[in-house]
N, C-alpha and C. Protein backbone atom coordinates (compact mmCIF):
# COMPACT_ATOMS: atom_id res chain seq x y z
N UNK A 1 82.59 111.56 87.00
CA UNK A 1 82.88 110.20 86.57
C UNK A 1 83.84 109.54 87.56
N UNK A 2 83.86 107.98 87.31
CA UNK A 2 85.14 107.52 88.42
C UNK A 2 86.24 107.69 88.41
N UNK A 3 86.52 107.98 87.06
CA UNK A 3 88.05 108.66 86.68
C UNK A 3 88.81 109.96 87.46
N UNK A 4 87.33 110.65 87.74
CA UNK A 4 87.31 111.66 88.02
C UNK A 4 87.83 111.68 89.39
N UNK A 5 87.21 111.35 90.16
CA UNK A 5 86.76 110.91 91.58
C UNK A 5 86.92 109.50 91.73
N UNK A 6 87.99 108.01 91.25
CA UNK A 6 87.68 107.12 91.78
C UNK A 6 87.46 106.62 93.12
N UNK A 7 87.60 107.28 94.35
CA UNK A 7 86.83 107.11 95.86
C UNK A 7 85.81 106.93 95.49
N UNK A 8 84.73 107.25 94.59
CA UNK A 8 83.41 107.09 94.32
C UNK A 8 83.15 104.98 94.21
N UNK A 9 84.47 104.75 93.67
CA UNK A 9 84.02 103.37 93.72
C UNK A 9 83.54 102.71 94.66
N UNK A 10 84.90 103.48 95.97
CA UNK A 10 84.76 102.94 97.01
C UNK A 10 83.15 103.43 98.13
N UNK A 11 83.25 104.61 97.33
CA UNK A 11 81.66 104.92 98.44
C UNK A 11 80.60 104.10 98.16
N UNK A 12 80.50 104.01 97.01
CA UNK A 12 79.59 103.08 96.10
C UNK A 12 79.87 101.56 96.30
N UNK A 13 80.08 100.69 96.94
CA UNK A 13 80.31 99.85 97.51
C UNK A 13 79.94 99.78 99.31
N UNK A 14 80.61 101.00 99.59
CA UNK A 14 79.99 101.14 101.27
C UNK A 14 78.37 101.34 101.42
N UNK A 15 78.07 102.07 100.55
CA UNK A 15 76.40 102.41 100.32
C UNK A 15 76.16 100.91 100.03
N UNK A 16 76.07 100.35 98.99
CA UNK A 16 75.76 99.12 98.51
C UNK A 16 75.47 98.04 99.43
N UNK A 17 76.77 97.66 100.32
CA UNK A 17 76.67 97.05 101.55
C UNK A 17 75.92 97.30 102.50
N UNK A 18 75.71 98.71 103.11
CA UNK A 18 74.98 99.43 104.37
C UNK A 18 74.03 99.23 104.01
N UNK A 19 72.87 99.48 102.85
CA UNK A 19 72.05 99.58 102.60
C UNK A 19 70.87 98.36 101.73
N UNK A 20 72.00 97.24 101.36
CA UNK A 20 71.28 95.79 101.10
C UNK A 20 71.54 96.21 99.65
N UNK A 21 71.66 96.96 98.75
CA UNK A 21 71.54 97.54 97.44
C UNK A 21 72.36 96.99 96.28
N UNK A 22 71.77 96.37 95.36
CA UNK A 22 72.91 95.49 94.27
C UNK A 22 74.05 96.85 93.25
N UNK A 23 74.53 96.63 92.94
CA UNK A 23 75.59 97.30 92.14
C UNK A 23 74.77 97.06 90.98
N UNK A 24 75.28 97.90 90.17
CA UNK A 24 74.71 97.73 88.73
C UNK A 24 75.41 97.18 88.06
N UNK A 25 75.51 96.97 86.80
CA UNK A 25 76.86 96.37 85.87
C UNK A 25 77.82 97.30 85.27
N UNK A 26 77.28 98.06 85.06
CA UNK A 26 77.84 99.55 84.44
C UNK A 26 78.64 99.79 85.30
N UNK A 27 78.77 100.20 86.39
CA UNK A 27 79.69 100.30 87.84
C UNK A 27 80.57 99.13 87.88
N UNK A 28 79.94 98.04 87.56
CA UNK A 28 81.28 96.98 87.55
C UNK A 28 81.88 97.38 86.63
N UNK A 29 81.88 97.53 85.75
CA UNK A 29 83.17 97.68 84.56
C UNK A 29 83.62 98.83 84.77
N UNK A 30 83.04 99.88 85.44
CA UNK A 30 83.85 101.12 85.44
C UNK A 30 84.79 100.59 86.15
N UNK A 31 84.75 100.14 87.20
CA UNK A 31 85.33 99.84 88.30
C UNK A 31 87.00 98.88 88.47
N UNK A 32 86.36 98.21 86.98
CA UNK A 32 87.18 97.32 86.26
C UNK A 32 88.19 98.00 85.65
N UNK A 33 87.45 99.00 85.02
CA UNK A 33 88.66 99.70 84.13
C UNK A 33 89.66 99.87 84.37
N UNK A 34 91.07 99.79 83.33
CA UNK A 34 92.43 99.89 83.94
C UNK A 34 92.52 102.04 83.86
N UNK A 35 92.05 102.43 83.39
CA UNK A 35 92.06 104.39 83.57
C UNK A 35 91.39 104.62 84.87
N UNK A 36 90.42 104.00 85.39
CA UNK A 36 90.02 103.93 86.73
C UNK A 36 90.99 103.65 87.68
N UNK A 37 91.28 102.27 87.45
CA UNK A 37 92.15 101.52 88.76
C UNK A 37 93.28 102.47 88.89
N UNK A 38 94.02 102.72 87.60
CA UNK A 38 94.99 103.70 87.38
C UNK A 38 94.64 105.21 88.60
N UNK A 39 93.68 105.75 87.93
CA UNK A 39 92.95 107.09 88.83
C UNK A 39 93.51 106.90 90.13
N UNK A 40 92.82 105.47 90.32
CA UNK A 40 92.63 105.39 91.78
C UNK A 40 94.34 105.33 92.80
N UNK A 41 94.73 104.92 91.63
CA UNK A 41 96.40 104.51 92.25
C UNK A 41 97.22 105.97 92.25
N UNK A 42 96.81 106.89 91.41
CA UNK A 42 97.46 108.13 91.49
C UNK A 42 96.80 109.00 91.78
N UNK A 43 95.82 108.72 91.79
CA UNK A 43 94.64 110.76 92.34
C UNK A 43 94.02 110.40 93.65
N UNK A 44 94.31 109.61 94.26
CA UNK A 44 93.83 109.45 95.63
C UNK A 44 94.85 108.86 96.95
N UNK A 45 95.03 110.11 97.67
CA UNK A 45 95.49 109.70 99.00
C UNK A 45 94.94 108.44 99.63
N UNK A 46 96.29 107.96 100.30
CA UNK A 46 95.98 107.03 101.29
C UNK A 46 95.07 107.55 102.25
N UNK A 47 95.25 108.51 102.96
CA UNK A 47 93.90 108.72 103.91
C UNK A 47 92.55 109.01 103.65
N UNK A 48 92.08 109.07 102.04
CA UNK A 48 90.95 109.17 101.73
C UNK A 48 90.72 107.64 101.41
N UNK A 49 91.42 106.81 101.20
CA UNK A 49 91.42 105.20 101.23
C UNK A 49 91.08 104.77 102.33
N UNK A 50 92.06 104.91 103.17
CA UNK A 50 92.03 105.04 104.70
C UNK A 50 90.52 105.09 105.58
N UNK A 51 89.89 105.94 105.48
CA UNK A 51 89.09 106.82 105.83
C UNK A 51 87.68 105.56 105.51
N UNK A 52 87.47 105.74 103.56
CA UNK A 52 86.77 104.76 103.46
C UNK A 52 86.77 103.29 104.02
N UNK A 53 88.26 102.78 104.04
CA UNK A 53 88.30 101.73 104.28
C UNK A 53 87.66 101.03 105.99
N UNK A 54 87.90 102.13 107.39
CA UNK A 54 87.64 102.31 108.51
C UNK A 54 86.00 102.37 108.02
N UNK A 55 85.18 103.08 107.04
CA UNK A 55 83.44 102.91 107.14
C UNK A 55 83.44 101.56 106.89
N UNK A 56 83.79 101.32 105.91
CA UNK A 56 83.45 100.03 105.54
C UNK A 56 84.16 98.66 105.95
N UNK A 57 84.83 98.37 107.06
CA UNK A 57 85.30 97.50 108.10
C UNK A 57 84.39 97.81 108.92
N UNK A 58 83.89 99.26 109.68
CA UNK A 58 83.20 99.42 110.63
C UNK A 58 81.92 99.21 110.58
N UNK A 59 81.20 98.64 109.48
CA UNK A 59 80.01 98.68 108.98
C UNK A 59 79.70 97.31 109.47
N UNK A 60 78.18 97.02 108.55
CA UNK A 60 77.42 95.93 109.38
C UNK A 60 77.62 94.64 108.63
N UNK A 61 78.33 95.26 107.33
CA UNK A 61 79.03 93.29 106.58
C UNK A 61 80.21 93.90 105.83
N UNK A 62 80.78 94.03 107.15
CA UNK A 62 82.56 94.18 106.17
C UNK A 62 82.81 93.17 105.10
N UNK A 63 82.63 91.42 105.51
CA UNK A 63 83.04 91.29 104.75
C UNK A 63 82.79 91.30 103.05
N UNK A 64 81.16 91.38 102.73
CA UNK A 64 80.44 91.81 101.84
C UNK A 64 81.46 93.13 100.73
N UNK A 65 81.52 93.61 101.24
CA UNK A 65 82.73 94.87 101.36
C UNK A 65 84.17 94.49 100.35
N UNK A 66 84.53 93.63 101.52
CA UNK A 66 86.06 93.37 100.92
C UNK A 66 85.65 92.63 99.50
N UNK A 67 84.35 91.43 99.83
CA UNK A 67 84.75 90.58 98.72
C UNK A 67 84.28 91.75 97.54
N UNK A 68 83.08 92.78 97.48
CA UNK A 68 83.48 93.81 96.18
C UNK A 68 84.88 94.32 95.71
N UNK A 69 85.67 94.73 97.05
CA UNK A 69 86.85 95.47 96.65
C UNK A 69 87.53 93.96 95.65
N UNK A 70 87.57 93.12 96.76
CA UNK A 70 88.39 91.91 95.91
C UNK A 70 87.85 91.88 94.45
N UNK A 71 86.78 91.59 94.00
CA UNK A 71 86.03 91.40 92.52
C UNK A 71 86.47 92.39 91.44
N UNK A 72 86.15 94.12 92.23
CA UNK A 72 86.64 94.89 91.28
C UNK A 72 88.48 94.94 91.16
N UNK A 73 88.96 94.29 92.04
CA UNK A 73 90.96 94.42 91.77
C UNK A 73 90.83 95.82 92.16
N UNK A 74 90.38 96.05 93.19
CA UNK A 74 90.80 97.56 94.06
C UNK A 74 91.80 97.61 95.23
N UNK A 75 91.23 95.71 95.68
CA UNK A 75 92.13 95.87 97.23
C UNK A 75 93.56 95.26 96.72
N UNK A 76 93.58 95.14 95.20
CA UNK A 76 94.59 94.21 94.81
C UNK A 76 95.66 95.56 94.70
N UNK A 77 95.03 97.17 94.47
CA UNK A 77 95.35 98.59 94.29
C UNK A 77 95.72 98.70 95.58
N UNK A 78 95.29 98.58 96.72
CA UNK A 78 95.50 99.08 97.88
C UNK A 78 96.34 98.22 98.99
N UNK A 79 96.60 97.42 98.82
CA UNK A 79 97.68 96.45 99.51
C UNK A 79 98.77 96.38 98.51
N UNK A 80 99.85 97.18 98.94
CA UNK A 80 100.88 97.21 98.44
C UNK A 80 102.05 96.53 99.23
N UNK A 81 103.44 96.20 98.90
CA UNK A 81 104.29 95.53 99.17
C UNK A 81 105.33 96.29 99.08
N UNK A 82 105.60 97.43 100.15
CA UNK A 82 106.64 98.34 100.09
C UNK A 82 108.14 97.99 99.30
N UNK A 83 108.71 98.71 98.23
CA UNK A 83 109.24 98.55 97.27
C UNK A 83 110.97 98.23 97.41
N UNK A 84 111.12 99.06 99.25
CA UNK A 84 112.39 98.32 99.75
C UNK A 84 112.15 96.85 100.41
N UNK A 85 111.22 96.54 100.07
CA UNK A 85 111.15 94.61 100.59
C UNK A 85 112.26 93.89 99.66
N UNK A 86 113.17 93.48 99.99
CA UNK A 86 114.05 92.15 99.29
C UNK A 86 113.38 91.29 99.45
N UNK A 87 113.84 90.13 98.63
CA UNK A 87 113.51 88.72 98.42
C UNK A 87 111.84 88.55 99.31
N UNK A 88 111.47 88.94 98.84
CA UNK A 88 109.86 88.47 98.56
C UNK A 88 109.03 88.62 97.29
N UNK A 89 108.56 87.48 96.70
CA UNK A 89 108.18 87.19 95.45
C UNK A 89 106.91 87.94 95.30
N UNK A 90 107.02 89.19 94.36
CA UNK A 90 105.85 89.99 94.15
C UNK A 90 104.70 89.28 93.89
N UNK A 91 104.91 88.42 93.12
CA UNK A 91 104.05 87.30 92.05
C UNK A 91 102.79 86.19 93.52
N UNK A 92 103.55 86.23 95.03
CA UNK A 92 102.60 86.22 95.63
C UNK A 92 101.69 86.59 96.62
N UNK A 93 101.79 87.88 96.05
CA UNK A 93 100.44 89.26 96.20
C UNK A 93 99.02 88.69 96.18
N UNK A 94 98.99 88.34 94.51
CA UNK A 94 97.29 87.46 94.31
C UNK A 94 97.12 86.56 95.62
N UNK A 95 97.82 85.60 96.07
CA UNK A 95 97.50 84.55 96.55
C UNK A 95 97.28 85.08 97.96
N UNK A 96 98.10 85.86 98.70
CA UNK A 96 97.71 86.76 99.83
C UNK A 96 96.99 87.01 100.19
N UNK A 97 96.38 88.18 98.91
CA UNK A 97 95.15 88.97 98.94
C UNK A 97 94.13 87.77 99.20
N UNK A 98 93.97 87.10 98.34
CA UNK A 98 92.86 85.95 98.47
C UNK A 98 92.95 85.09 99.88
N UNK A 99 93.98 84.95 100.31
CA UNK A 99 94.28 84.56 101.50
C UNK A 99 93.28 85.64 102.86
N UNK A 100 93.54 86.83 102.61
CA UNK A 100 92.74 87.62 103.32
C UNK A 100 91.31 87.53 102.76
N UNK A 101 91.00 87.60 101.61
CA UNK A 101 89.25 87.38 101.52
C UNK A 101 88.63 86.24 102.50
N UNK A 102 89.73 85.04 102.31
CA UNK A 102 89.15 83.78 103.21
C UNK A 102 89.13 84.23 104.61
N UNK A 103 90.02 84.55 105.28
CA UNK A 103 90.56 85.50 106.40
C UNK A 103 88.69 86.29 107.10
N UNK A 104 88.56 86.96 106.32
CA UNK A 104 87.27 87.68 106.24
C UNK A 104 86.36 87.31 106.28
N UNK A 105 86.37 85.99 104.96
CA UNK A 105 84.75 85.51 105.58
C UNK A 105 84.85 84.44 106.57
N UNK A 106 85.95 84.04 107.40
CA UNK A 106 85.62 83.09 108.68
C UNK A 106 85.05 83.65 109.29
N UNK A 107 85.72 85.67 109.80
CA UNK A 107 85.43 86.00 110.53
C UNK A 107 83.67 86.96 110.47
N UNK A 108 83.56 86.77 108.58
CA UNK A 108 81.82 86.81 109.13
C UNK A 108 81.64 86.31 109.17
N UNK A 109 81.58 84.51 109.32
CA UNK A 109 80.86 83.36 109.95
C UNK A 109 80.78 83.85 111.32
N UNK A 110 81.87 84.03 112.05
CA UNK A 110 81.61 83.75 113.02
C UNK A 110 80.51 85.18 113.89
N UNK A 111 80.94 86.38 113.30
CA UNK A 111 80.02 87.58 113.70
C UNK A 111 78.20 86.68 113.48
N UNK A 112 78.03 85.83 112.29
CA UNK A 112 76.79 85.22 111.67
C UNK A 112 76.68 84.54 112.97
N UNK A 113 77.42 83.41 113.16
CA UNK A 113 77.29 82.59 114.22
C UNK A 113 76.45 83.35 115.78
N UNK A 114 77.22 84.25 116.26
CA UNK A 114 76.78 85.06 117.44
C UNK A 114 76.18 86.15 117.33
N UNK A 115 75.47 86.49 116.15
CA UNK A 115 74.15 86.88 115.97
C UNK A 115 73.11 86.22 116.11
N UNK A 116 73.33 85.31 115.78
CA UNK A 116 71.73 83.90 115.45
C UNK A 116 71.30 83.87 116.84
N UNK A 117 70.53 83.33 116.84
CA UNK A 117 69.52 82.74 118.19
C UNK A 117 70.27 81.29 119.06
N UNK A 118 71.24 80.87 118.22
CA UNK A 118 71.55 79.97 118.96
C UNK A 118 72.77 79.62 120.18
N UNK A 119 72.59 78.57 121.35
CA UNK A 119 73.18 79.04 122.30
C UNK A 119 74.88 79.14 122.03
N UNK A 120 75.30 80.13 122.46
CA UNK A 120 77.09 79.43 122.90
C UNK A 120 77.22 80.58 124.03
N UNK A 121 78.35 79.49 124.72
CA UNK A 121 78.67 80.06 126.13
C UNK A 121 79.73 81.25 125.70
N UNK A 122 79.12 82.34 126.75
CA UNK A 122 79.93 83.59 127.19
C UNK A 122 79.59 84.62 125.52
N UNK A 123 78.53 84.37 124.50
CA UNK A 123 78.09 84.70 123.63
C UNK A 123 78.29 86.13 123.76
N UNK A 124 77.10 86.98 124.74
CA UNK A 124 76.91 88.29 124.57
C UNK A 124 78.13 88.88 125.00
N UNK A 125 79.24 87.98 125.85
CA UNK A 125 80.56 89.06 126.33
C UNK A 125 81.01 88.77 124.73
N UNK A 126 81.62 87.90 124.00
CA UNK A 126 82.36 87.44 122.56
C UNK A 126 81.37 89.12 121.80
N UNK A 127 80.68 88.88 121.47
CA UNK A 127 79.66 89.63 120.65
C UNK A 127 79.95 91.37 121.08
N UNK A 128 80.18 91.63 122.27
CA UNK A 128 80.19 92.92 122.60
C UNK A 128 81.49 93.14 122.26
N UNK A 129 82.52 92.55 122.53
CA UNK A 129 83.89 92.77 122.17
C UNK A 129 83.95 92.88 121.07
N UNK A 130 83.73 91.55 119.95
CA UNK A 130 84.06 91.76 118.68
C UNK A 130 83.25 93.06 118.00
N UNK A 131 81.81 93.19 118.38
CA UNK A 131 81.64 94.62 117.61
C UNK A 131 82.49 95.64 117.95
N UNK A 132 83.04 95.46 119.40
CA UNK A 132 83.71 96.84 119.73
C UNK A 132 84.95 97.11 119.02
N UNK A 133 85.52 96.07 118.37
CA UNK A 133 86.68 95.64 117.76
C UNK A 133 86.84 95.60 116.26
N UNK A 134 85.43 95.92 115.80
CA UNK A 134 85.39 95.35 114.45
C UNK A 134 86.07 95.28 113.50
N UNK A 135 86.68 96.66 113.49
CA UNK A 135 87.64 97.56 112.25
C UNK A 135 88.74 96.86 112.39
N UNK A 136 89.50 97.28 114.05
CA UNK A 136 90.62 96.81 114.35
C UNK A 136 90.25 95.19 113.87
N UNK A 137 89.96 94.32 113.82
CA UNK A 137 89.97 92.41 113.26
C UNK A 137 90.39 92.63 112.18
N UNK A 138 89.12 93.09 111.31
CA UNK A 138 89.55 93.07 109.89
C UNK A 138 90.67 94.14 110.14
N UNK A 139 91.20 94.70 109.97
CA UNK A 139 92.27 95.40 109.51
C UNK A 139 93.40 94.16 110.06
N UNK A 140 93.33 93.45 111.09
CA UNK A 140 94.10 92.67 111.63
C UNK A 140 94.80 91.13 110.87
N UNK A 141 93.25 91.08 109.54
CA UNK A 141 93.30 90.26 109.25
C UNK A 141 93.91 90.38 107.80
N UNK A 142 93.74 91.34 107.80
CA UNK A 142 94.61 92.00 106.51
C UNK A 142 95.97 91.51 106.02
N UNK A 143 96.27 91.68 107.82
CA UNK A 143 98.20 91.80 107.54
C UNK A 143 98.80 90.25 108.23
N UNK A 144 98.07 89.67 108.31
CA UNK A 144 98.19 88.24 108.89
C UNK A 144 98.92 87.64 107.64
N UNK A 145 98.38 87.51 106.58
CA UNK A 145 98.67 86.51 105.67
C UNK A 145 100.44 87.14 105.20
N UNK A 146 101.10 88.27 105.69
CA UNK A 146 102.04 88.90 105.66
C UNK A 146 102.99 88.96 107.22
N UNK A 147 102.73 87.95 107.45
CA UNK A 147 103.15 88.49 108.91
C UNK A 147 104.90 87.98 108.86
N UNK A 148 105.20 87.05 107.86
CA UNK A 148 106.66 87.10 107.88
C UNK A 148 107.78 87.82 107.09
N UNK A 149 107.07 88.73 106.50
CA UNK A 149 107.44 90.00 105.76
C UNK A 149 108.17 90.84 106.60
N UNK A 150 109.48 90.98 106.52
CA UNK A 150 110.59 92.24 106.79
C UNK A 150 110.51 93.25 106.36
N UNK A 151 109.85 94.53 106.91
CA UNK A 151 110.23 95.49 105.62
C UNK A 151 111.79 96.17 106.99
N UNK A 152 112.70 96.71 106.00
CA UNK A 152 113.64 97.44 106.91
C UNK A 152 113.66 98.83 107.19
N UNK A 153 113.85 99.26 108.23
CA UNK A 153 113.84 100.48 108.57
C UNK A 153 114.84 101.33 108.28
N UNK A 154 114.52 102.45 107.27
CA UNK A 154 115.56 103.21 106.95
C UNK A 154 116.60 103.75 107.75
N UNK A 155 118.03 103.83 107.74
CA UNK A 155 119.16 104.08 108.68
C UNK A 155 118.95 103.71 110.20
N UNK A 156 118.86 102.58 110.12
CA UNK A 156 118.43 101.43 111.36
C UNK A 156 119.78 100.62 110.49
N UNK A 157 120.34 100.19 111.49
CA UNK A 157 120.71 98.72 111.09
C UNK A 157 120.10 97.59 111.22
N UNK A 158 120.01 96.34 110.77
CA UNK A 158 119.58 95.46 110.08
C UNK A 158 119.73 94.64 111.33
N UNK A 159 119.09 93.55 112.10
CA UNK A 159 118.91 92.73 113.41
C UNK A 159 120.27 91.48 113.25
C-alpha cells in the first residue's frame, strides 16, 4: 500500500508522465491522504525523494510531473523551509510553491516552443543545451522563488 511504501506515489506519477498514462482516482485520494502524506514525511529519505525527483525532472514532461506532485500536496511535503530560518513567514510556502509550478510551466513552453517545427535563430544550439541541462533548470527553478531566504550557517558568524 502507499502507506506502506509512499515513494510509490512518486513512481506512479513518473510512470504516468513517461508513458502518456492517466492516474486513476483511487490513487488520487490515496495520495491525498493525510496517513500517506504523513508516511511520506517520515518513512522516506531524502535521497529516495531525491533520486525520484532527478527521473522525473530528467524525463520528457517534467513539468506534467511537478504539476501532479503540486495537485497531490507532495511537493508542498518536500520543499521545506529549514526550521533555523528567522523572520520568514511560513504562511508563504503555498504561494512559493505555486510560484514554482508557474516557474515550470514557462519553462515547458519554452522546451514546446523549440521542439515544434517552427523557425527561431540558434534553435538546435538552445535545444541541445537545455536538454543537456534539464534536471539542473528545473531544480533551478525550484529555489528561485526563495532566493532571498537566509538560512544561517551553524557556528559561522552572521555577515
Amino acid at each position: 500500500t502507499f502507506s506502506d511504501d509512499p515513494l510509490r506515489i512518486l513512481r506512479t506519477v513518473r510512470f504516468a508522465v513517461r508513458f502518456g498514462f492517466s492516474i486513476v482516482k483511487e490513487i488520487e485520494e490515496a495520495a491525498l491522504n493525510p496517513q500517506v502524506q504523513e508516511a511520506l514525511r517520515t518513512k522516506v529519505t531524502h535521497e529516495r525523494i531525491g533520486k525520484e525527483m532527478d527521473l522525473m525532472l530528467g524525463g520528457k514532461n517534467p513539468y506534467a510531473s511537478i504539476k501532479y506532485l503540486y495537485d497531490y500536496k507532495i511537493i508542498q511535503e518536500i520543499i521545506k523551509i529549514p526550521k533555523d530560518v528567522k523572520d520568514w513567514p511560513q504562511e508563504q510556502l503555498p504561494t512559493k510553491i505555486f510560484q514554482i509550478l508557474r516557474l515550470c510551466h514557462c519553462m515547458s513552453a519554452i522546451y514546446e516552443i523549440l521542439s515544434s517545427n517552427s523557425f527561431c535563430f540558434g534553435k538546435e544550439i538552445l535545444k541541445a543545451n537545455l536538454g543537456k541541462y534539464q534536471t539542473f533548470i528545473y531544480y533551478t527553478l525550484h529555489v528561485v522563488p526563495f532566493a532571498n531566504l537566509f538560512v544561517p550557517f551553524k557556528n559561522k558568524p552572521k555577515p
